[in-house]
N, C-alpha and C. Protein backbone atom coordinates (compact mmCIF):
# COMPACT_ATOMS: atom_id res chain seq x y z
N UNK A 1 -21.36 24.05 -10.88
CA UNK A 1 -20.60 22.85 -11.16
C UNK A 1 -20.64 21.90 -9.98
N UNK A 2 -20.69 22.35 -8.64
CA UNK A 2 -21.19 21.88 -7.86
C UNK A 2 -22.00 20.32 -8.22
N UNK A 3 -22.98 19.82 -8.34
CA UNK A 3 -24.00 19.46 -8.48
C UNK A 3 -23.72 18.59 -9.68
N UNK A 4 -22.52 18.60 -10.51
CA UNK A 4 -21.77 17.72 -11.23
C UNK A 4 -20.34 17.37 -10.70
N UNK A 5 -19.87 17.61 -9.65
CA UNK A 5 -18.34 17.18 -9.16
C UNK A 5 -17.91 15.96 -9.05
N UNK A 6 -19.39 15.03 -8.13
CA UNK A 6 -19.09 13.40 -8.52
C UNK A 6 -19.02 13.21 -9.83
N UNK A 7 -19.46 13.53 -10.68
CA UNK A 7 -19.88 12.88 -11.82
C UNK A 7 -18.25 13.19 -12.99
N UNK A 8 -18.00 14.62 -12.93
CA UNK A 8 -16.85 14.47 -12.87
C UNK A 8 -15.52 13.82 -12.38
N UNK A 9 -15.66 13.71 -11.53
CA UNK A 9 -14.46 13.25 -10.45
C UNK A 9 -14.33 11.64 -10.80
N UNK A 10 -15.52 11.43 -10.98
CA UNK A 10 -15.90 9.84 -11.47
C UNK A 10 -15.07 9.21 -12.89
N UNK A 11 -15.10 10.53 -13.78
CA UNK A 11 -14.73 10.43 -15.36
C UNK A 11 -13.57 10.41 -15.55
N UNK A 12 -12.62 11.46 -14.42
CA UNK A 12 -11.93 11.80 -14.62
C UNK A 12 -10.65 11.04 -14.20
N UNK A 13 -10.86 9.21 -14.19
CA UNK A 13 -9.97 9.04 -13.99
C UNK A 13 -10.16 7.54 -15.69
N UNK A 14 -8.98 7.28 -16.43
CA UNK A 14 -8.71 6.52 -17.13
C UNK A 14 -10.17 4.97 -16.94
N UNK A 15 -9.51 4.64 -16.40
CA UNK A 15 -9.93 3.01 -15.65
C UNK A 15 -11.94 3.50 -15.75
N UNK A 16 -11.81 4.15 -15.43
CA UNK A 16 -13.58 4.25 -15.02
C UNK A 16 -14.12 4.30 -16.16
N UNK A 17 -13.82 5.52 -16.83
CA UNK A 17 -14.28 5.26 -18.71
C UNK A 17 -14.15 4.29 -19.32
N UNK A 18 -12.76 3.10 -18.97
CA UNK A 18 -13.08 2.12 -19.64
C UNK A 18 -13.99 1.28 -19.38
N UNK A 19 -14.31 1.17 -18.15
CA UNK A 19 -15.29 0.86 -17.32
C UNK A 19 -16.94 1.10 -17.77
N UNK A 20 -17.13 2.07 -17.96
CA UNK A 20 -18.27 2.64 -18.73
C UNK A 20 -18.74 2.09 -20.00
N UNK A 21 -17.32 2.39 -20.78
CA UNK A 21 -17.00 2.16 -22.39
C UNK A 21 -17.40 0.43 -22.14
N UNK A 22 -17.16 -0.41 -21.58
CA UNK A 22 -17.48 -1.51 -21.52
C UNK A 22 -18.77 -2.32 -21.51
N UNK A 23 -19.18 -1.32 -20.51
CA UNK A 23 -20.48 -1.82 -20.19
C UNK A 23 -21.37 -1.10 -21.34
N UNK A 24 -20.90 0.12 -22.07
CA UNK A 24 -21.96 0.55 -23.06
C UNK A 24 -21.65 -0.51 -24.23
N UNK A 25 -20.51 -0.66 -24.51
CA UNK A 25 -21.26 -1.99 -25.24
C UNK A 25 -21.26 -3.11 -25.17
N UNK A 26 -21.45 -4.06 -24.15
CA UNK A 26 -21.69 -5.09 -23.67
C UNK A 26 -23.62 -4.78 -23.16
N UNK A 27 -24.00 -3.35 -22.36
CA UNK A 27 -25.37 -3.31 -22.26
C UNK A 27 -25.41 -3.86 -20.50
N UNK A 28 -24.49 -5.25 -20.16
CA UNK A 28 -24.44 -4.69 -18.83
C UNK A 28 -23.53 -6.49 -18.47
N UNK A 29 -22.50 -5.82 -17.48
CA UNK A 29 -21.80 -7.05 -16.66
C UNK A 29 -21.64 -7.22 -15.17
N UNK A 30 -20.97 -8.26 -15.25
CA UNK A 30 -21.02 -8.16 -13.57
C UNK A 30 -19.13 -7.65 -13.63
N UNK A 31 -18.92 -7.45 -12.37
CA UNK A 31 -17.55 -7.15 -11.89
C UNK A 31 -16.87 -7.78 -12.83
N UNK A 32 -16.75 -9.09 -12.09
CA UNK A 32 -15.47 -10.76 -12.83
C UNK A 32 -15.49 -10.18 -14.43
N UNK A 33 -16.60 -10.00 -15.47
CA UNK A 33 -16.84 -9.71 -16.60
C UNK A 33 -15.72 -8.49 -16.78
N UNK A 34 -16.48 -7.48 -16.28
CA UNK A 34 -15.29 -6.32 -16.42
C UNK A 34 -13.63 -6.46 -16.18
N UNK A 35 -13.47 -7.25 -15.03
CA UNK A 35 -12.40 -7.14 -15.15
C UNK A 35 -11.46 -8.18 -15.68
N UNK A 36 -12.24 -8.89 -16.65
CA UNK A 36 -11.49 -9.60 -17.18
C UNK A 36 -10.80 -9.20 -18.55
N UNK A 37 -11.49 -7.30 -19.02
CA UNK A 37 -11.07 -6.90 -19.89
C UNK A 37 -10.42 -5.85 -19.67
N UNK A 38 -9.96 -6.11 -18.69
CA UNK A 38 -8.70 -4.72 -18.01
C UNK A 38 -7.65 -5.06 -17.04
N UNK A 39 -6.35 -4.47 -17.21
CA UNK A 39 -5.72 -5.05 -16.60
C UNK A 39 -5.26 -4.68 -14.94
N UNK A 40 -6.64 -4.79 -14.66
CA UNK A 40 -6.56 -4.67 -12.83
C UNK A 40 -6.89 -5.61 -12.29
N UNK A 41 -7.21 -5.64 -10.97
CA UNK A 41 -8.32 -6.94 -10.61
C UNK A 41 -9.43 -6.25 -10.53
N UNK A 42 -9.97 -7.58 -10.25
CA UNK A 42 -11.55 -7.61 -9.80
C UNK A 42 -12.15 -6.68 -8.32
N UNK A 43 -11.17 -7.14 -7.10
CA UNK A 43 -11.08 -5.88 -6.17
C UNK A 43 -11.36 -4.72 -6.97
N UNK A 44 -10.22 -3.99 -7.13
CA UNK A 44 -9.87 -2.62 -8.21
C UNK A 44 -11.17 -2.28 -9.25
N UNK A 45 -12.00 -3.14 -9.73
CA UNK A 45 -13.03 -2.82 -10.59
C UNK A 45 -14.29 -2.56 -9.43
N UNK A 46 -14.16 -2.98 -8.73
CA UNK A 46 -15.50 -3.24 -7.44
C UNK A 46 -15.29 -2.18 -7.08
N UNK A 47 -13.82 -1.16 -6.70
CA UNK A 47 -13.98 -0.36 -6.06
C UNK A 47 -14.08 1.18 -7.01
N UNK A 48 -14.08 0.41 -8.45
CA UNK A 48 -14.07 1.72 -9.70
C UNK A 48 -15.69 2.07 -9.49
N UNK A 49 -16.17 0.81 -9.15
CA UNK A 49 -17.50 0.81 -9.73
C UNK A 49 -18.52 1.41 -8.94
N UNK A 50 -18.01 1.25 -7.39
CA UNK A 50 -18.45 1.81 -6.19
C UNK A 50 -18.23 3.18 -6.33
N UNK A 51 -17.36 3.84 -7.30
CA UNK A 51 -17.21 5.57 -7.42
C UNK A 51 -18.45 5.87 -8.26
N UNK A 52 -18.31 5.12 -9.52
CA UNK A 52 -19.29 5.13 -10.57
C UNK A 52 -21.22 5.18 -10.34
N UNK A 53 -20.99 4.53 -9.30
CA UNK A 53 -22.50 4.42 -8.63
C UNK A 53 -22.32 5.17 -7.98
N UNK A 54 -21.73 6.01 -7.12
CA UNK A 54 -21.94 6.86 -6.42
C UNK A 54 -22.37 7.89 -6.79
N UNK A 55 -21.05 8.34 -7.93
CA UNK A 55 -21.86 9.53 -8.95
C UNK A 55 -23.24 9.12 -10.00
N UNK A 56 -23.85 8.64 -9.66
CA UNK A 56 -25.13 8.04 -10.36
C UNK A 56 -25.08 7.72 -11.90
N UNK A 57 -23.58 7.13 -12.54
CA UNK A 57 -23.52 7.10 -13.89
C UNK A 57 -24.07 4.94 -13.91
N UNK A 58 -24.62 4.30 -12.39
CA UNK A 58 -24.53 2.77 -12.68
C UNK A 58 -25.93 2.24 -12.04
N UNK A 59 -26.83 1.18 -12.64
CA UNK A 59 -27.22 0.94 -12.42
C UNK A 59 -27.36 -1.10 -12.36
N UNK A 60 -27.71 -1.50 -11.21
CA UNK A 60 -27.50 -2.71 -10.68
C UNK A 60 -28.56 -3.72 -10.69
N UNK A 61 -28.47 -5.04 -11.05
CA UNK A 61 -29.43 -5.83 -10.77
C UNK A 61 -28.77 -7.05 -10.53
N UNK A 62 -30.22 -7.73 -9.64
CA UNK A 62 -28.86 -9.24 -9.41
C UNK A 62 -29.69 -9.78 -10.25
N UNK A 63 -28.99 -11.49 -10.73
CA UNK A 63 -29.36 -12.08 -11.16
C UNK A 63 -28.66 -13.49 -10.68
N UNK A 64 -29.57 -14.12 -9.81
CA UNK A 64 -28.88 -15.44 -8.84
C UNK A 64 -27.90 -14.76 -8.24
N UNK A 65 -26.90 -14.79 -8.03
CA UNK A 65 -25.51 -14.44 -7.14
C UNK A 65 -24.62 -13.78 -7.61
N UNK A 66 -25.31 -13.44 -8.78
CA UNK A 66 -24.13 -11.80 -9.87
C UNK A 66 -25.02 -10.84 -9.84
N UNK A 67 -24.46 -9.73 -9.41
CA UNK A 67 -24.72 -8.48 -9.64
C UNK A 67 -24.20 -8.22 -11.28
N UNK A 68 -25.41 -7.68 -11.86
CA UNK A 68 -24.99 -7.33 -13.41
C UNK A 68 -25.00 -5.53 -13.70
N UNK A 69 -23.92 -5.14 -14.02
CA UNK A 69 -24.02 -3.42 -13.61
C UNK A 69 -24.39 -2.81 -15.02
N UNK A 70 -24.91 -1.88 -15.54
CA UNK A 70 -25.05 -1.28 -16.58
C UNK A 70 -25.44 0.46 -16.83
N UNK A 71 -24.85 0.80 -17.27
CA UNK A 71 -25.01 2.15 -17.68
C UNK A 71 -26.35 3.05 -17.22
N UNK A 72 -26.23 4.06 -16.25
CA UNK A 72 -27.48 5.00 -16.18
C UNK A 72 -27.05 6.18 -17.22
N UNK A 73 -27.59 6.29 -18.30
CA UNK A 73 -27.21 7.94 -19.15
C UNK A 73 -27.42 9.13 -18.84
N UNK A 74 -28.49 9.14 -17.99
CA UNK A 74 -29.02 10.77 -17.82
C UNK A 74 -28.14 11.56 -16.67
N UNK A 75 -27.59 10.68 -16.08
CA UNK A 75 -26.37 12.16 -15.17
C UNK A 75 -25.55 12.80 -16.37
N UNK A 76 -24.98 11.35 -17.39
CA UNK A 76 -24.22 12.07 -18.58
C UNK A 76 -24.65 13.16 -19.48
N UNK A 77 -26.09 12.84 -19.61
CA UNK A 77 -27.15 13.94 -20.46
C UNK A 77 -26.88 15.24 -19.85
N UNK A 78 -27.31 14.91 -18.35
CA UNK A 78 -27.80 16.40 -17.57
C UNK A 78 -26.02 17.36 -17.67
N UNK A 79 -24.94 16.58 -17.67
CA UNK A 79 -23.86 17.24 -17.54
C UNK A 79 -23.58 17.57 -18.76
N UNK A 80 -23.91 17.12 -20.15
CA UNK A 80 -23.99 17.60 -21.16
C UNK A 80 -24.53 18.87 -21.70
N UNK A 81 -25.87 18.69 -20.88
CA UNK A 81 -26.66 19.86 -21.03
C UNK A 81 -26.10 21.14 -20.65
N UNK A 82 -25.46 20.96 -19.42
CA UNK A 82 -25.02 22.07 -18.61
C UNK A 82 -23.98 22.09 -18.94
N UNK A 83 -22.97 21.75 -19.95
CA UNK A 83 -21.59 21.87 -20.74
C UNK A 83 -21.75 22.47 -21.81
N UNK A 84 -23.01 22.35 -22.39
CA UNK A 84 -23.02 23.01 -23.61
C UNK A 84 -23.86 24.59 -23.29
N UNK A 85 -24.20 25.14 -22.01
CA UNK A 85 -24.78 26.14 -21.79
C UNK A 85 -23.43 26.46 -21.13
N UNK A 86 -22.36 26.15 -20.25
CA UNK A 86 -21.42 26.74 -20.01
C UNK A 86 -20.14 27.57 -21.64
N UNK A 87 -20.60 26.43 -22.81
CA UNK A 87 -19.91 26.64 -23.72
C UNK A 87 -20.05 27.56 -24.21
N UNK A 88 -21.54 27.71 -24.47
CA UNK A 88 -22.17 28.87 -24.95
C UNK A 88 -21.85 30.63 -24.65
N UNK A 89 -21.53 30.57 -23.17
CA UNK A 89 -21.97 31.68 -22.65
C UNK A 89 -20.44 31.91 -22.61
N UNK A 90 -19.25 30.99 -22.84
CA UNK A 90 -18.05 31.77 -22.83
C UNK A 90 -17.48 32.03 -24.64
N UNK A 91 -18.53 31.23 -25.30
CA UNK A 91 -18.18 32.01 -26.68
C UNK A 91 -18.45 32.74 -26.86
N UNK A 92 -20.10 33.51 -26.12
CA UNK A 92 -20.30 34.67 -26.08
C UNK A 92 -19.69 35.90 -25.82
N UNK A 93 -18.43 35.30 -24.82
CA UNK A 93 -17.70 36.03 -23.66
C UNK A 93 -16.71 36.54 -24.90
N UNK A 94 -16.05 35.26 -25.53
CA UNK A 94 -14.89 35.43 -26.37
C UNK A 94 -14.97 36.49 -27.24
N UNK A 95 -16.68 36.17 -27.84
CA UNK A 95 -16.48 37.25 -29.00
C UNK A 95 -16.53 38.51 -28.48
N UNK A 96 -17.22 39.06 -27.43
CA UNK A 96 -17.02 40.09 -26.98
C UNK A 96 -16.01 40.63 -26.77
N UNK A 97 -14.85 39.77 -26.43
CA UNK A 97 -14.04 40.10 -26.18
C UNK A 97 -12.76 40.36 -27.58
N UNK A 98 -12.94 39.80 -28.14
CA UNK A 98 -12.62 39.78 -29.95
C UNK A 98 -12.97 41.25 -30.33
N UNK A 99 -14.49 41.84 -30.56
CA UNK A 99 -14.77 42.68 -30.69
C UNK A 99 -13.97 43.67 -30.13
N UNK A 100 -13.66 43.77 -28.86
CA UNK A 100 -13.13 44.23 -27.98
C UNK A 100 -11.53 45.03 -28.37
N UNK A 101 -10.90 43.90 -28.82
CA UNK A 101 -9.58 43.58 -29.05
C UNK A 101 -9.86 43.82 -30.54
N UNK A 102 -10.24 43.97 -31.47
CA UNK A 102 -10.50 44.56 -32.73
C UNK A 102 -10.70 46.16 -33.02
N UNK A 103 -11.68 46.44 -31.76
CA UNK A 103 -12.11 48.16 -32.16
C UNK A 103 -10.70 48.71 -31.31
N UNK A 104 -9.95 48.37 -31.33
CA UNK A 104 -8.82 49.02 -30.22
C UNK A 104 -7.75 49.58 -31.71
């Protein structure tokens, strides 16, 4: 899990998902944009967004004197991937343990 903690830590707060949720469907904004649909400032979104890129869920381009930010998917994929192999292996666990708690 390691190796997903930013990416978590990133999600796991309210403001950032909406953050996300925004830009997936808008496709991509600058800061001022975002935060004109939330009720923080613009500071406060700059510094959501600075988490968000960190954990590699943002990708940036300028265009004249705006930075326009938009969605990278594949950290979300790769943590998907590895959510649904963690899922796996504790339903495995469960039923064993069902079994378990049945032959008794």
């Amino acid at each position: 899990m390691v190796e997903h903690a930013d990416l978590f830590a990133a999600l796991g707060d309210p403001t950032r998902r909406q953050v996300l949720n925004i830009l997936a469907e808008r496709g991509e904004a600058s800061a001022t944009a975002i935060a004109s649909q939330l009720p923080v400032s613009r500071p406060a979104v700059v510094k959501h967004l600075g988490v968000l890129d960190r954990a590699g869920l943002l990708e940036e381009r300028r265009q004249g004197r705006e930075v326009l930010f938009s969605v990278r998917p594949e950290p979300l994929e790769s943590a998907s991937r590895w959510l649904a192999v963690v899922a796996s292996e504790w339903d495995r666990r469960l039923a064993a343990l069902k079994r378990l708690a049945e032959d008794s």
